[in-house]
N, C-alpha and C. Protein backbone atom coordinates (compact mmCIF):
# COMPACT_ATOMS: atom_id res chain seq x y z
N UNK A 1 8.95 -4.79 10.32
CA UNK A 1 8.51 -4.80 8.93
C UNK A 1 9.21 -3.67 8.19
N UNK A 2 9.54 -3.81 6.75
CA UNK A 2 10.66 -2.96 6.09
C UNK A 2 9.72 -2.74 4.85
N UNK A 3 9.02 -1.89 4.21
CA UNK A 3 8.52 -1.15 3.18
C UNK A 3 9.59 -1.16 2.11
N UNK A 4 9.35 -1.33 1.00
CA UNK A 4 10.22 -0.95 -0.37
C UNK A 4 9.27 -0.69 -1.48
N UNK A 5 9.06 0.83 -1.79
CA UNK A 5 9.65 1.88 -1.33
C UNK A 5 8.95 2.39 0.13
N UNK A 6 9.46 2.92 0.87
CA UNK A 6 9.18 3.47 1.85
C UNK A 6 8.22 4.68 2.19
N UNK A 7 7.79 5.11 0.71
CA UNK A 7 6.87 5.94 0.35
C UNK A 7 6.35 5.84 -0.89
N UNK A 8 5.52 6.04 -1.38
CA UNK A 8 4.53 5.41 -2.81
C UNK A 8 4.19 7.06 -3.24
N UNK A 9 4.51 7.96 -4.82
CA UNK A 9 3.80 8.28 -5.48
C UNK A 9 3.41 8.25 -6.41
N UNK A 10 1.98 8.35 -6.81
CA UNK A 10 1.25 7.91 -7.76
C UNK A 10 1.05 8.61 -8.62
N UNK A 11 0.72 8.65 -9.79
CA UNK A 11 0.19 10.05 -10.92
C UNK A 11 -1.38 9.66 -11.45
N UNK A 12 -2.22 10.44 -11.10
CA UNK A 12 -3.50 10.55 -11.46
C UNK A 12 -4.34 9.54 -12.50
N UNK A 13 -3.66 9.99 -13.77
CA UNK A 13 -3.61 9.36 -15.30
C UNK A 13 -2.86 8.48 -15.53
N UNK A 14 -1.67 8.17 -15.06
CA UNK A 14 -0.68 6.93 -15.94
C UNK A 14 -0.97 5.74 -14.55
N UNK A 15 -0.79 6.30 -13.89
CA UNK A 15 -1.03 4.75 -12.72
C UNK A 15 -2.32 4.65 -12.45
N UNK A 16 -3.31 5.13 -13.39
CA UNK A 16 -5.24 4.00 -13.13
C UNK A 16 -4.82 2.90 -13.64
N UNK A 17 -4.80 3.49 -15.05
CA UNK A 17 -5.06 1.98 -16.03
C UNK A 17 -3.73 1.00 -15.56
N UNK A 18 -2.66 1.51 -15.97
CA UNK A 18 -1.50 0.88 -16.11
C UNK A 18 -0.33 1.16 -15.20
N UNK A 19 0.63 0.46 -15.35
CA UNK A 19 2.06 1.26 -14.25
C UNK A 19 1.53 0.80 -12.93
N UNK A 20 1.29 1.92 -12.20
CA UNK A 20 1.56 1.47 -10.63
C UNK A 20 2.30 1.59 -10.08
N UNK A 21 3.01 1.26 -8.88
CA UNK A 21 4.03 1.35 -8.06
C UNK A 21 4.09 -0.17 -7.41
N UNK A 22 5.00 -1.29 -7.47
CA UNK A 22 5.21 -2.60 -6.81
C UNK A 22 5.67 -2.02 -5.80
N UNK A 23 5.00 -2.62 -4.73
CA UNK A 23 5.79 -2.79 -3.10
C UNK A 23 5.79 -4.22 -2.55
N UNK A 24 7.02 -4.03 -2.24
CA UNK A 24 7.76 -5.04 -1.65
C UNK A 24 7.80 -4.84 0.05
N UNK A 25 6.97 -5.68 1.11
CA UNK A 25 7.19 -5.61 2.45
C UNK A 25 7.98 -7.04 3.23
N UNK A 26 8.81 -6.86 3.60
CA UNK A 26 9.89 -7.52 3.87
C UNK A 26 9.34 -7.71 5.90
N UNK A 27 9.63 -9.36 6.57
CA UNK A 27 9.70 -9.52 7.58
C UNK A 27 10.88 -9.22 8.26
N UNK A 28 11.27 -8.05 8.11
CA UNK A 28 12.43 -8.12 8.93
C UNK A 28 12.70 -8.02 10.51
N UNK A 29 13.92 -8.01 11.26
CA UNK A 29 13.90 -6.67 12.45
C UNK A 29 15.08 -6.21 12.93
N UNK A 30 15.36 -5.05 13.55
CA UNK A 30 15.89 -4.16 13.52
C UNK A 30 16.71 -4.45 14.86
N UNK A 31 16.51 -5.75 15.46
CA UNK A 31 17.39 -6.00 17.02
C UNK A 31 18.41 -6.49 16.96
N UNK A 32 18.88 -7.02 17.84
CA UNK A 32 19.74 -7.92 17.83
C UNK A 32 19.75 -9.57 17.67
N UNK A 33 18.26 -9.73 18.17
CA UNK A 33 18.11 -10.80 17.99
C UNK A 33 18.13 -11.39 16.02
N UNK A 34 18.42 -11.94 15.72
CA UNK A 34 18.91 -12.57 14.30
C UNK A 34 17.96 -13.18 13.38
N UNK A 35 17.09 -14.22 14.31
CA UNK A 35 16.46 -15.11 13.30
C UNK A 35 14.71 -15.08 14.16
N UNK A 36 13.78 -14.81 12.96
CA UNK A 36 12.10 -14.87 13.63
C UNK A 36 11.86 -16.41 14.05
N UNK A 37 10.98 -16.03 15.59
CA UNK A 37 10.52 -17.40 16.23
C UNK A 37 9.95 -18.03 14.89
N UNK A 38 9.50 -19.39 14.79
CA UNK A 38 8.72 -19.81 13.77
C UNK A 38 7.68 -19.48 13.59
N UNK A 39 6.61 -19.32 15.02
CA UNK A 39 5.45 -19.16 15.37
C UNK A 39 5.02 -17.74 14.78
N UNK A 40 5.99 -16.87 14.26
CA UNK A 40 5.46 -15.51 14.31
C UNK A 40 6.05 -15.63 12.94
N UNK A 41 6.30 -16.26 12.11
CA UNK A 41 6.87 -15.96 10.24
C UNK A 41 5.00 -15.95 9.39
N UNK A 42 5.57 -14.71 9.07
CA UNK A 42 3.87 -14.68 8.38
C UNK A 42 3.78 -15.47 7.43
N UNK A 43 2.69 -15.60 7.12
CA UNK A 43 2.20 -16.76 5.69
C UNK A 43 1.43 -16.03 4.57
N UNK A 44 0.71 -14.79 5.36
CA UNK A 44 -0.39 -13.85 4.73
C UNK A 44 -0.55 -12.65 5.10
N UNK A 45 -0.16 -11.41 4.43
CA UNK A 45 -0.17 -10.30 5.13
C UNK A 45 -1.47 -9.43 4.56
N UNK A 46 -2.27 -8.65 5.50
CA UNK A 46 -3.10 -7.92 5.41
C UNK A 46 -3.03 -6.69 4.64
N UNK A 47 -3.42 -6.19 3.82
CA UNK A 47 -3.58 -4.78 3.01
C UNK A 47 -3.92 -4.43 3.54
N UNK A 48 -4.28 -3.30 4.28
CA UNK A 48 -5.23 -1.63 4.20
C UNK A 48 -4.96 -0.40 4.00
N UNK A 49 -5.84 -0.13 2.94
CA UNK A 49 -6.35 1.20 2.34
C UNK A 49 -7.78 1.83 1.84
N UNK A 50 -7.37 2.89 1.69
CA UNK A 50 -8.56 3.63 1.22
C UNK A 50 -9.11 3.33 -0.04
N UNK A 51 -10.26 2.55 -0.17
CA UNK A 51 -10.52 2.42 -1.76
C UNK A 51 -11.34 2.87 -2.52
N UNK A 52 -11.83 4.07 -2.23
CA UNK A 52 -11.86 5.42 -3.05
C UNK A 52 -11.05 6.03 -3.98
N UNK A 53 -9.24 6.01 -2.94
CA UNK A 53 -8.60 6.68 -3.92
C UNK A 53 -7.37 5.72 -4.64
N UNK A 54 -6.94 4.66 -3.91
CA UNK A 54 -6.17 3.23 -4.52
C UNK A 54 -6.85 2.17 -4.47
N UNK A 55 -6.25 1.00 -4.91
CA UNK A 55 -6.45 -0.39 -4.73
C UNK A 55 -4.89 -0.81 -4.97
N UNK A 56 -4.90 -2.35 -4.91
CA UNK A 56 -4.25 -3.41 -5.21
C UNK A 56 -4.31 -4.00 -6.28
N UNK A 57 -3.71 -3.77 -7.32
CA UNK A 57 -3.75 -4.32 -8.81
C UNK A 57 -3.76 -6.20 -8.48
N UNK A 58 -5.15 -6.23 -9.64
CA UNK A 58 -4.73 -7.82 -9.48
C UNK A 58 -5.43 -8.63 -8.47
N UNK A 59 -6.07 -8.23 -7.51
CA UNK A 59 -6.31 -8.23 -5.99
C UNK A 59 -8.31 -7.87 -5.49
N UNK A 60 -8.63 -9.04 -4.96
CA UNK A 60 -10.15 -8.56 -5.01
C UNK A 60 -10.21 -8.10 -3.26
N UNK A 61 -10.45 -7.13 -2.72
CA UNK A 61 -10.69 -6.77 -1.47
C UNK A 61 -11.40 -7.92 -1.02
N UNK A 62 -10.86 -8.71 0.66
CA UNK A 62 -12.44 -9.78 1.27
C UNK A 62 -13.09 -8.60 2.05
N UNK A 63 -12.73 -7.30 2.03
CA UNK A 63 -14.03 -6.40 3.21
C UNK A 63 -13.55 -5.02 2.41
N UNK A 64 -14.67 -4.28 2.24
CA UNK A 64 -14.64 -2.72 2.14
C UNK A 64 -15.70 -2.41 3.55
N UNK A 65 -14.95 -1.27 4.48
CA UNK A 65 -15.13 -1.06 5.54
C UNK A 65 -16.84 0.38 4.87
N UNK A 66 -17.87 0.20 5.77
CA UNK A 66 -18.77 1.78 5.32
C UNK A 66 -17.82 3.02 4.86
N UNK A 67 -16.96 3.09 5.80
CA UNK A 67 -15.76 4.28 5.44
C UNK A 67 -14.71 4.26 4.53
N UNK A 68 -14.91 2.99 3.61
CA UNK A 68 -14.20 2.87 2.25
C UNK A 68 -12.83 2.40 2.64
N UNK A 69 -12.36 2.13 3.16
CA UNK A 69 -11.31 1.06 3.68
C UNK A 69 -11.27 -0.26 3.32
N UNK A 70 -10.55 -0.68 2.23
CA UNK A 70 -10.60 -1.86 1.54
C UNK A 70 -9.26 -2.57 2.41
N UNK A 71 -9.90 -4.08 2.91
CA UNK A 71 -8.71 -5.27 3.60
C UNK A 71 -8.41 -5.93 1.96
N UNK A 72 -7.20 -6.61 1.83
CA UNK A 72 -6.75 -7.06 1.24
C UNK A 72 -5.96 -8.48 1.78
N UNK A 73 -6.08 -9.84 1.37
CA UNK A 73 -5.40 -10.51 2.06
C UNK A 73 -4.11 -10.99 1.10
N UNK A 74 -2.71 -10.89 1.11
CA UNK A 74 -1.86 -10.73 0.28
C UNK A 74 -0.95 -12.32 0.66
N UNK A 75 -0.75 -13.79 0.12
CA UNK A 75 0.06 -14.49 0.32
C UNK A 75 1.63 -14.01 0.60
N UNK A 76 2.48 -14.25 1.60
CA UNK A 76 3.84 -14.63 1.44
C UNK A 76 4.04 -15.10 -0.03
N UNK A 77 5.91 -14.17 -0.56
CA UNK A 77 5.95 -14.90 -1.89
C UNK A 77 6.61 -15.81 -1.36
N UNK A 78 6.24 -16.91 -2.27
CA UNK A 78 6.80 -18.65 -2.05
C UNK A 78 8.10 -18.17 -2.21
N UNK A 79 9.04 -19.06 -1.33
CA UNK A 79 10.67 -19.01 -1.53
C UNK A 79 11.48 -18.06 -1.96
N UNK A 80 10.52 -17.15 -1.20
CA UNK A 80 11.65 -15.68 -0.47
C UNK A 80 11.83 -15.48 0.79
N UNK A 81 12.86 -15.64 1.50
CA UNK A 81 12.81 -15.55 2.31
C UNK A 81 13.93 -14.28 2.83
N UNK A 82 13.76 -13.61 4.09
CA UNK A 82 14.51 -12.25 4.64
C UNK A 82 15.79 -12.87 5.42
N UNK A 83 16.67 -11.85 5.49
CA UNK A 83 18.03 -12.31 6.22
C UNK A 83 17.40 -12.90 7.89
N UNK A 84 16.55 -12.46 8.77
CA UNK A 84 15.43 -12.71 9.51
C UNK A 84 14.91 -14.17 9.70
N UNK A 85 14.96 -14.87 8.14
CA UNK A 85 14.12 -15.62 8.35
C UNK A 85 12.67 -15.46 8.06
N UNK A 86 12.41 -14.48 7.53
CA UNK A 86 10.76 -13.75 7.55
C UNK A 86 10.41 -14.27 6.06
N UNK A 87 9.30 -13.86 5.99
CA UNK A 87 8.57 -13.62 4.89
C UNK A 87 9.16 -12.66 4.07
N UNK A 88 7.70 -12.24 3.11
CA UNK A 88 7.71 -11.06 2.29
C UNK A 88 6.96 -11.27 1.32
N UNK A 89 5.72 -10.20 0.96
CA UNK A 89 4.68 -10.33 0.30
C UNK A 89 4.92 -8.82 -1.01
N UNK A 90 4.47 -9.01 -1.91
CA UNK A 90 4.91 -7.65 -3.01
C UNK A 90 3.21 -7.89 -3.79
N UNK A 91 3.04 -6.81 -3.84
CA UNK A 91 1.55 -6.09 -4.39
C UNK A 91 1.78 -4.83 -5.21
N UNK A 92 0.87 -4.52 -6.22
CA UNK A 92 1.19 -3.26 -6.82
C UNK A 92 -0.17 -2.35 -6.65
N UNK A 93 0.08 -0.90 -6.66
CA UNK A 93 -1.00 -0.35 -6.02
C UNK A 93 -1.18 0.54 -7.31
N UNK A 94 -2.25 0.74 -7.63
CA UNK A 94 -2.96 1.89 -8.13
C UNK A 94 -3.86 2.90 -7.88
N UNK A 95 -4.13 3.80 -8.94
CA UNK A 95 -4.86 5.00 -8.18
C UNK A 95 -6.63 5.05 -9.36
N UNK A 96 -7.61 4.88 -8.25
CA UNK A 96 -8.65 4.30 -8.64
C UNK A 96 -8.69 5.35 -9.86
N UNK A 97 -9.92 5.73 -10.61
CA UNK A 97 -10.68 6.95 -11.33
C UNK A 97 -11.27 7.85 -10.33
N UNK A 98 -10.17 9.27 -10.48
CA UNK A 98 -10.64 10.53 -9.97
C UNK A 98 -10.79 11.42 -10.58
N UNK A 99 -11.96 11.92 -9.87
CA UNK A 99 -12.41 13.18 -10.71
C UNK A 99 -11.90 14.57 -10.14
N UNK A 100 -12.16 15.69 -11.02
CA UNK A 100 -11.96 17.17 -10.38
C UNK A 100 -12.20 17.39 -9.21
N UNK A 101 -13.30 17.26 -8.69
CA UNK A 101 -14.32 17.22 -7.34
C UNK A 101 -13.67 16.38 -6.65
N UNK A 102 -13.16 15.63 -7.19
CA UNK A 102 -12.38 14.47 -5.66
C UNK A 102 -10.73 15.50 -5.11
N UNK A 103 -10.25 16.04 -6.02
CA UNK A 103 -9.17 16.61 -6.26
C UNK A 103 -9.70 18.36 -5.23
N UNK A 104 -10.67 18.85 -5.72
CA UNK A 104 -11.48 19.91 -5.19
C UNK A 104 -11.67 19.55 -3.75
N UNK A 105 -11.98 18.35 -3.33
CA UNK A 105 -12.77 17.96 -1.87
C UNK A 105 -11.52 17.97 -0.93
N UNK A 106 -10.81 17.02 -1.64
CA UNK A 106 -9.15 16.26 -0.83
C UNK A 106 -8.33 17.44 -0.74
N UNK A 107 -8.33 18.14 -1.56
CA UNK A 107 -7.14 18.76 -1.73
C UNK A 107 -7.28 20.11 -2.20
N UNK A 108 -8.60 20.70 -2.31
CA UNK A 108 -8.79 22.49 -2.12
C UNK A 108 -8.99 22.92 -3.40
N UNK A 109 -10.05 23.55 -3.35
CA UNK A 109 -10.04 24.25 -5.03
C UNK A 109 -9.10 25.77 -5.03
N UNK A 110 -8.89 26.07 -3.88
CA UNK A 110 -7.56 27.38 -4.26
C UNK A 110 -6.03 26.58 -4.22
N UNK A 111 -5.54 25.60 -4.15
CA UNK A 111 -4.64 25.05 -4.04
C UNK A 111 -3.95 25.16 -5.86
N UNK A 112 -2.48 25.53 -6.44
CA UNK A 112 -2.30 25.29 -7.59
C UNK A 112 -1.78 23.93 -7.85
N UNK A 113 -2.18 23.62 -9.38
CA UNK A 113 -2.16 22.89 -9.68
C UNK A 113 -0.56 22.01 -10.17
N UNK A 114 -0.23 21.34 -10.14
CA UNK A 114 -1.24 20.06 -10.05
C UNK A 114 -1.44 19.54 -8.51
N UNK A 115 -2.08 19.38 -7.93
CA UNK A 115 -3.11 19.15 -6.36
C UNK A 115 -2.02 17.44 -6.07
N UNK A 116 -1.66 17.54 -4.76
CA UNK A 116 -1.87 16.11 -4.06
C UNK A 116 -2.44 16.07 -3.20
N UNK A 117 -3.26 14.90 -3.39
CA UNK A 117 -3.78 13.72 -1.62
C UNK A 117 -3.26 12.78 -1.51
N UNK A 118 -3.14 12.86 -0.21
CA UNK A 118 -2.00 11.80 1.00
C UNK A 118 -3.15 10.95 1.58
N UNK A 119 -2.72 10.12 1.19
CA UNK A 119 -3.07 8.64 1.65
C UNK A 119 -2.07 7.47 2.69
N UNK A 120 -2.68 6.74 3.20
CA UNK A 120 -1.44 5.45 3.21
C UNK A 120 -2.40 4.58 3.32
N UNK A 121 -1.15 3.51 3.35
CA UNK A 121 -0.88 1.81 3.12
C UNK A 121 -0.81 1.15 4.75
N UNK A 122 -1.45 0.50 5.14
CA UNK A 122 -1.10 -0.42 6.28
C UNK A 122 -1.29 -1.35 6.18
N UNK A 123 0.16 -2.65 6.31
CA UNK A 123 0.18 -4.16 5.91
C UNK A 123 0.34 -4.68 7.17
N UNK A 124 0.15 -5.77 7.68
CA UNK A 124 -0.11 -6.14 8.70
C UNK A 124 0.34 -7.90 8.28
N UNK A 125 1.67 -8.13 9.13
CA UNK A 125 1.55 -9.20 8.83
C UNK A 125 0.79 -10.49 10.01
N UNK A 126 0.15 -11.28 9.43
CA UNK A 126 -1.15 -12.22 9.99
C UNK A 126 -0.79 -13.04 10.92
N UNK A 127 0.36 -13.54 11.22
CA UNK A 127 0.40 -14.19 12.10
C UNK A 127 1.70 -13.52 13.08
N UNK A 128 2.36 -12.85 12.81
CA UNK A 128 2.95 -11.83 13.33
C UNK A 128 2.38 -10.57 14.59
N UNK A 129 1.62 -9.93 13.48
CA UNK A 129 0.69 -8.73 14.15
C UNK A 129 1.85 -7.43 13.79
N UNK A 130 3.50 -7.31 12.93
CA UNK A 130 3.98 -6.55 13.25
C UNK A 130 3.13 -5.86 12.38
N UNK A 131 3.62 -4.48 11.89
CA UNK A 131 3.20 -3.67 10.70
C UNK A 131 3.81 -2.76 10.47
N UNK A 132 3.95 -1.80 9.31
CA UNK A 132 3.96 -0.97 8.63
C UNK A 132 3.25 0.02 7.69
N UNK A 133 3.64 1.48 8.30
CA UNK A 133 2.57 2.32 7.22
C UNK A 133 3.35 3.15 6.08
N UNK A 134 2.65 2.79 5.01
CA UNK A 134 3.16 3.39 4.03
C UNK A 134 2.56 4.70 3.29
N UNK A 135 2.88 6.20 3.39
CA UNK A 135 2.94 7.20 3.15
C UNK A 135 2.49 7.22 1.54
N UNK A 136 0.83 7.73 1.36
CA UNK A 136 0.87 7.08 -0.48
C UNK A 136 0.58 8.95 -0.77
N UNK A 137 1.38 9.12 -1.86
CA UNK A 137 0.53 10.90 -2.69
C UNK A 137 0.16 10.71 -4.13
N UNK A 138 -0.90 11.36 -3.81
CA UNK A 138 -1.60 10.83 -5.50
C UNK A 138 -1.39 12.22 -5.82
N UNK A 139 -0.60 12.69 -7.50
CA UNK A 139 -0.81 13.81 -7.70
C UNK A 139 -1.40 13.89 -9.04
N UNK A 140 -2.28 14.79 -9.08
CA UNK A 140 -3.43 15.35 -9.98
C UNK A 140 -2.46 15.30 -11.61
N UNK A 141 -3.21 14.88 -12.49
CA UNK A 141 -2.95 15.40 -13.72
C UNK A 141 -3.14 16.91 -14.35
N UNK A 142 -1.96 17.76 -14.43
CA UNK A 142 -2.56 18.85 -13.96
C UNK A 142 -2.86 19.32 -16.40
N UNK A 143 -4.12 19.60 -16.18
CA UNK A 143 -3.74 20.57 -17.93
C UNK A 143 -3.99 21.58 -18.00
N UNK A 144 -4.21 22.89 -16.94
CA UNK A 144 -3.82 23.75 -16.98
C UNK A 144 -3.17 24.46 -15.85
């Protein structure tokens, strides 16, 4: 599995409402072998994250875990297909409403400003099982 971008950061204020970051996860692989069995080309790849501090624009979670871990189930885009033969599913992520105190908890009230918390992304493709984790930093709107 191939991430694009390979790391996600977010800004506090401009990526709640609007913006975001699109990711693009690609079936690829990295062997020699050329083309994916059939049996293993995903159809539907799994989201997970923390949904406290992101979500999936667009996108209703089917499970938030007690520990705030939102699944996401994401279709293959129709008639894209990877040099592989694979899939590839694209979602855009945002950064929920945070407050000071979330910024204070995650990330230290002696820390200067403007504060990041590190998060990630794990997609999982469904009939595959491969995956990828994606490295997310949310950084604080800082005004003073």
């Amino acid at each position: 599995m191939v991430a694009k971008p390979s790391a996600v950061t977010l800004k506090e204020q401009s990526d709640a409402v609007g913006g975001g970051v699109d990711v693009t996860v690609s079936q690829d692989i990295a062997r020699s072998q050329t083309i994916l069995p059939a049996e293993i080309i995903d159809v539907n790849y799994a989201v997970e994250l923390d949904n406290d501090l992101i979500f999936v624009s667009g996108e209703i979670p089917i499970a938030i875990t007690p520990f705030g871990t939102a699944r996401y189930i994401v279709p293959a885009a129709v008639g894209r297909q990877t040099a592989a033969g694979g899939t590839e599913c694209k979602f855009n992520i945002r950064v929920q409403t945070l407050t000071t105190e979330a910024f204070d908890t995650l990330a230290g009230t002696n820390i200067p400003k403007p504060r990041t918390i590190s998060t990630t992304i794990n997609v999982i493709g469904q009939q595959s099982g491969m995956n990828v984790r994606i490295p997310v930093s949310i950084v604080e709107f800082a005004t003073s």
